[in-house]
C-alpha atoms as a PDB file:
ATOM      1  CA  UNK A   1      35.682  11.436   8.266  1.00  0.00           C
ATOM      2  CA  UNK A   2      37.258  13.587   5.820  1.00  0.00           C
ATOM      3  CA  UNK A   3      38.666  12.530   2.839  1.00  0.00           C
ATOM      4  CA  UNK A   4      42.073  14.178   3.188  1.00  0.00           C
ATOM      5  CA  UNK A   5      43.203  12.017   5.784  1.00  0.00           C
ATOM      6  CA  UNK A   6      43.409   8.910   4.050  1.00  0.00           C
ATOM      7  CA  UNK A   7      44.835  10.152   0.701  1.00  0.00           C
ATOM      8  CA  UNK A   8      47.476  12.358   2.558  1.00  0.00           C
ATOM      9  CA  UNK A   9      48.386   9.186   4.521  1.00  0.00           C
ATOM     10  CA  UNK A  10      48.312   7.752   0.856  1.00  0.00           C
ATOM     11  CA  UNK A  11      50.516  10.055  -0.342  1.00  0.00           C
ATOM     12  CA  UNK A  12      53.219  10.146   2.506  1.00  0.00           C
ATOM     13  CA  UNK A  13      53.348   5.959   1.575  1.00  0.00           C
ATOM     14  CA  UNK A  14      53.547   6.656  -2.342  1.00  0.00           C
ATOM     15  CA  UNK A  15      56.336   8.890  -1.768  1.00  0.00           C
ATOM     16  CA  UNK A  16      58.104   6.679   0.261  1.00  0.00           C
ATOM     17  CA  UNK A  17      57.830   4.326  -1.998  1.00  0.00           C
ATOM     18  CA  UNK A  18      58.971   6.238  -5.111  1.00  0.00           C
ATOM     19  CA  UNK A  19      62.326   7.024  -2.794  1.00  0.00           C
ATOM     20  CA  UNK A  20      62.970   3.061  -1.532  1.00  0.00           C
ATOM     21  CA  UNK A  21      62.692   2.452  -5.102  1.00  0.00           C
ATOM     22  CA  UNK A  22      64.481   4.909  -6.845  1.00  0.00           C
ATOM     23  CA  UNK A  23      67.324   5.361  -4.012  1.00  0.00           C
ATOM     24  CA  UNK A  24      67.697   1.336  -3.139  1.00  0.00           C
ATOM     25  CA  UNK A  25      70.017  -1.270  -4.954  1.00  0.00           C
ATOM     26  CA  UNK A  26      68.986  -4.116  -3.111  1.00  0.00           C
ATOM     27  CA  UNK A  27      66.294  -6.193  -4.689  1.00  0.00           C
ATOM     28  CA  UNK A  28      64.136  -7.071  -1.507  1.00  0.00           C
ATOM     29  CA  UNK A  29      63.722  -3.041  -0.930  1.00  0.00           C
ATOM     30  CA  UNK A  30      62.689  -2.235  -3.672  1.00  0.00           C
ATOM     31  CA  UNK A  31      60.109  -4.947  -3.980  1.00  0.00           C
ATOM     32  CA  UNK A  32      59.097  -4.196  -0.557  1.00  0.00           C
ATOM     33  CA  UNK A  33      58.920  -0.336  -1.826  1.00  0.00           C
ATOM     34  CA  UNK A  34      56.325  -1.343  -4.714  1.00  0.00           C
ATOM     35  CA  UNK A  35      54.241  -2.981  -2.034  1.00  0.00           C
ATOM     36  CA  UNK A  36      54.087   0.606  -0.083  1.00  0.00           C
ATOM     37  CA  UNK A  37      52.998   2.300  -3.731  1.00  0.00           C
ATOM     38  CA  UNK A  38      50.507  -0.922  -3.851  1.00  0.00           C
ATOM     39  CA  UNK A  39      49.156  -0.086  -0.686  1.00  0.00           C
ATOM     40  CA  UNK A  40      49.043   3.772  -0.880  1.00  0.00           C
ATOM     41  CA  UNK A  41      46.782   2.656  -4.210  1.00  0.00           C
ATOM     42  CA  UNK A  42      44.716   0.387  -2.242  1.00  0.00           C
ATOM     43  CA  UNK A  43      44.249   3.009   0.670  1.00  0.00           C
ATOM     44  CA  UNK A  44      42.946   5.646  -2.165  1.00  0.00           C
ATOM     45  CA  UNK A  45      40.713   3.001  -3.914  1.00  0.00           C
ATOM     46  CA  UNK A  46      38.771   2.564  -0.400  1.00  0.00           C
ATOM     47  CA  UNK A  47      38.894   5.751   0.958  1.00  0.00           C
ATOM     48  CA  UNK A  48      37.188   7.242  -2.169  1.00  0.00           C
ATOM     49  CA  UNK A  49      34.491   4.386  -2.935  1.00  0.00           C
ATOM     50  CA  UNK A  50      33.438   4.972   0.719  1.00  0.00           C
ATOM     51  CA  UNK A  51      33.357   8.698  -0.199  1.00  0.00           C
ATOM     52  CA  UNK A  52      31.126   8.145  -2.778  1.00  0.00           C
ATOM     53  CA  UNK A  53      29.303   5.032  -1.843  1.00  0.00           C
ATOM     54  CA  UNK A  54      28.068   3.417  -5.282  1.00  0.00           C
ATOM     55  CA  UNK A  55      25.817   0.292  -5.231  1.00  0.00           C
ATOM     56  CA  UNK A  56      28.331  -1.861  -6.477  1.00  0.00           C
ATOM     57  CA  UNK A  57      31.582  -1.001  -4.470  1.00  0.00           C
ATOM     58  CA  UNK A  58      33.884  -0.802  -7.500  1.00  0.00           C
ATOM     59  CA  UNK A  59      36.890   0.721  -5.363  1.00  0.00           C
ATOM     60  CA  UNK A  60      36.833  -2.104  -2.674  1.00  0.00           C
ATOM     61  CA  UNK A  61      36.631  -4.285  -5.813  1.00  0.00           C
ATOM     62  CA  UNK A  62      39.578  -2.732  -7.495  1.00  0.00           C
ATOM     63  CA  UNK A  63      41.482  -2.935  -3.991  1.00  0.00           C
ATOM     64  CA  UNK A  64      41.010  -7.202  -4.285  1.00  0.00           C
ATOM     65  CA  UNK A  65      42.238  -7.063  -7.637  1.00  0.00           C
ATOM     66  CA  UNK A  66      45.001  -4.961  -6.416  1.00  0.00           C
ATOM     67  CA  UNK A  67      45.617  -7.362  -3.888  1.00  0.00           C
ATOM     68  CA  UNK A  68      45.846 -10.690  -6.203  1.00  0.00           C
ATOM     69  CA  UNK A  69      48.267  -8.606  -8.625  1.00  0.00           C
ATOM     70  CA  UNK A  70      50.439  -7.848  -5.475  1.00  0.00           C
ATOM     71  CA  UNK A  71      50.421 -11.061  -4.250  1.00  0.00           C
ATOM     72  CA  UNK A  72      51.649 -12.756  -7.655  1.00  0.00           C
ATOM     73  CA  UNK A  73      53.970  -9.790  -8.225  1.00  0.00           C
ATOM     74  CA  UNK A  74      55.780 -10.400  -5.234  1.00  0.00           C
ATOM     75  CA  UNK A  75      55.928 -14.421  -5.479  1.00  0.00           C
ATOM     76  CA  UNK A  76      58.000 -14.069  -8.664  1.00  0.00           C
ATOM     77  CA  UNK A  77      59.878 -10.958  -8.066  1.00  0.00           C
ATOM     78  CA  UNK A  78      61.149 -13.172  -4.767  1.00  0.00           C
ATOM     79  CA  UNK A  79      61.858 -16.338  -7.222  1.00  0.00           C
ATOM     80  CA  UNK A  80      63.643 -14.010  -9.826  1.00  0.00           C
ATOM     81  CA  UNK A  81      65.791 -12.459  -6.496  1.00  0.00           C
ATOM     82  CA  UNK A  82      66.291 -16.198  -4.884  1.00  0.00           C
ATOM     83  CA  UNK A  83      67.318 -17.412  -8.860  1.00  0.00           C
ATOM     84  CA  UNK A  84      69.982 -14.136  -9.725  1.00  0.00           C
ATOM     85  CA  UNK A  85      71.370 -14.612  -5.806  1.00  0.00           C
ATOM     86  CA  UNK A  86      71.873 -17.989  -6.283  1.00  0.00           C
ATOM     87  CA  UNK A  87      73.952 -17.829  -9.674  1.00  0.00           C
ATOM     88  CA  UNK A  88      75.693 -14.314  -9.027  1.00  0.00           C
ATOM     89  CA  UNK A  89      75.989 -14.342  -5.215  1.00  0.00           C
ATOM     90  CA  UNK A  90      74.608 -10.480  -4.801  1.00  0.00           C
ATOM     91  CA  UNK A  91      71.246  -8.917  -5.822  1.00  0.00           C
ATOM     92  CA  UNK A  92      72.749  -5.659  -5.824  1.00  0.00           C
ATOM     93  CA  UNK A  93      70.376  -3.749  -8.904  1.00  0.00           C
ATOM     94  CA  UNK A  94      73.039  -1.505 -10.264  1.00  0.00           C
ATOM     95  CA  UNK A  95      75.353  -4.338 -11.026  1.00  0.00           C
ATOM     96  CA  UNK A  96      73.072  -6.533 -12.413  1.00  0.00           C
ATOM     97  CA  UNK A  97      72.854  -5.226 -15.985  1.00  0.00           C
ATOM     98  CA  UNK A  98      73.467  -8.373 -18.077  1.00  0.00           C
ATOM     99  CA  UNK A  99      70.388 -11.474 -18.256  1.00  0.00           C
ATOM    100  CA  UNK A 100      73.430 -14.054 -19.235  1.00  0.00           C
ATOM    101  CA  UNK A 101      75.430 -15.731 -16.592  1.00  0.00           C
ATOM    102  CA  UNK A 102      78.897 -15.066 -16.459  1.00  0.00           C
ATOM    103  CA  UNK A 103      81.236 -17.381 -17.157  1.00  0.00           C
ATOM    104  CA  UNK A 104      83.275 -19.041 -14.355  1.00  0.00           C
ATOM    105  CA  UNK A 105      85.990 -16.912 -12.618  1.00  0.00           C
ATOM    106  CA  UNK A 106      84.320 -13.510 -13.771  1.00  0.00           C
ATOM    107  CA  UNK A 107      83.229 -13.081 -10.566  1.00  0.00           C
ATOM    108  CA  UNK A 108      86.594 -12.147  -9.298  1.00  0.00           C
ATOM    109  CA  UNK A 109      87.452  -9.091 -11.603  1.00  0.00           C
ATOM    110  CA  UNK A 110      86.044  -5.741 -11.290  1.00  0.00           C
ATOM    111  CA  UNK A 111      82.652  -5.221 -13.307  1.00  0.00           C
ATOM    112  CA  UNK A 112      83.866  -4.132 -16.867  1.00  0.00           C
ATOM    113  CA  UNK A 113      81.759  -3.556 -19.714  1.00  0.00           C
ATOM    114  CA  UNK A 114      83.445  -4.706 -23.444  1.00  0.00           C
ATOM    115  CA  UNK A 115      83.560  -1.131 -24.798  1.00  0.00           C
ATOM    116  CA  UNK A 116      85.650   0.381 -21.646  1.00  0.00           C
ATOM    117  CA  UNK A 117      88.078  -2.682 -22.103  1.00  0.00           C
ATOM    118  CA  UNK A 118      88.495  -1.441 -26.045  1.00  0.00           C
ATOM    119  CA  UNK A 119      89.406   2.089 -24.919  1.00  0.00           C
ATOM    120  CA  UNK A 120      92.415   0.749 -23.189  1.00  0.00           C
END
């Protein structure tokens, strides 16, 4: 087999996961988007220690590695998400630019930051 196939197919997923992440605003896509670029990694790490064939199969152990980090990246990116839904009722990214909670009754005014208030 050639080794184009697999990092072209590697590619195609890294791109799409550079667009889910850059283009989405909700949380779950875009952690689901990193998984993609995870995987695109993991799919160049085998294709190319096949390609070379060492003794000791360093790309196949990078890809299990790979795979822990992946697996504890997306157990607490899904706890942060399940945490920020359940105090601001949205995981919408581009609104969620302050690490405070807001106080009670904030939720019903238009997002306003302090220095657009001033101008006023």
């Amino acid at each position: 087999m050639h080794l184009a196939y697999p990092t072209v197919v590697a590619a195609l997923l890294f791109s799409v996961g550079v667009y889910g992440v850059l283009a989405r605003r909700n949380a779950i896509l875009v952690l689901m988007s990193v998984e993609l670029m995870l995987n695109a990694v993991n799919l160049n790490l085998v294709a190319f220690d096949i390609r070379f064939a060492d003794r000791l199969h360093g790309g196949q152990v990078m890809t299990l590695f790979t795979i822990v980090i992946a697996a504890a990246e997306i157990g607490l990116g899904l706890a942060i998400v399940l945490l920020v839904y359940r105090n601001r009722r949205m995981i919408d990214v581009d609104r969620l630019d302050a690490l405070a909670e807001e106080p009670d009754g904030a939720d019903e005014r238009p997002h306003e930051r302090p220095h657009e208030e001033a101008a006023r």
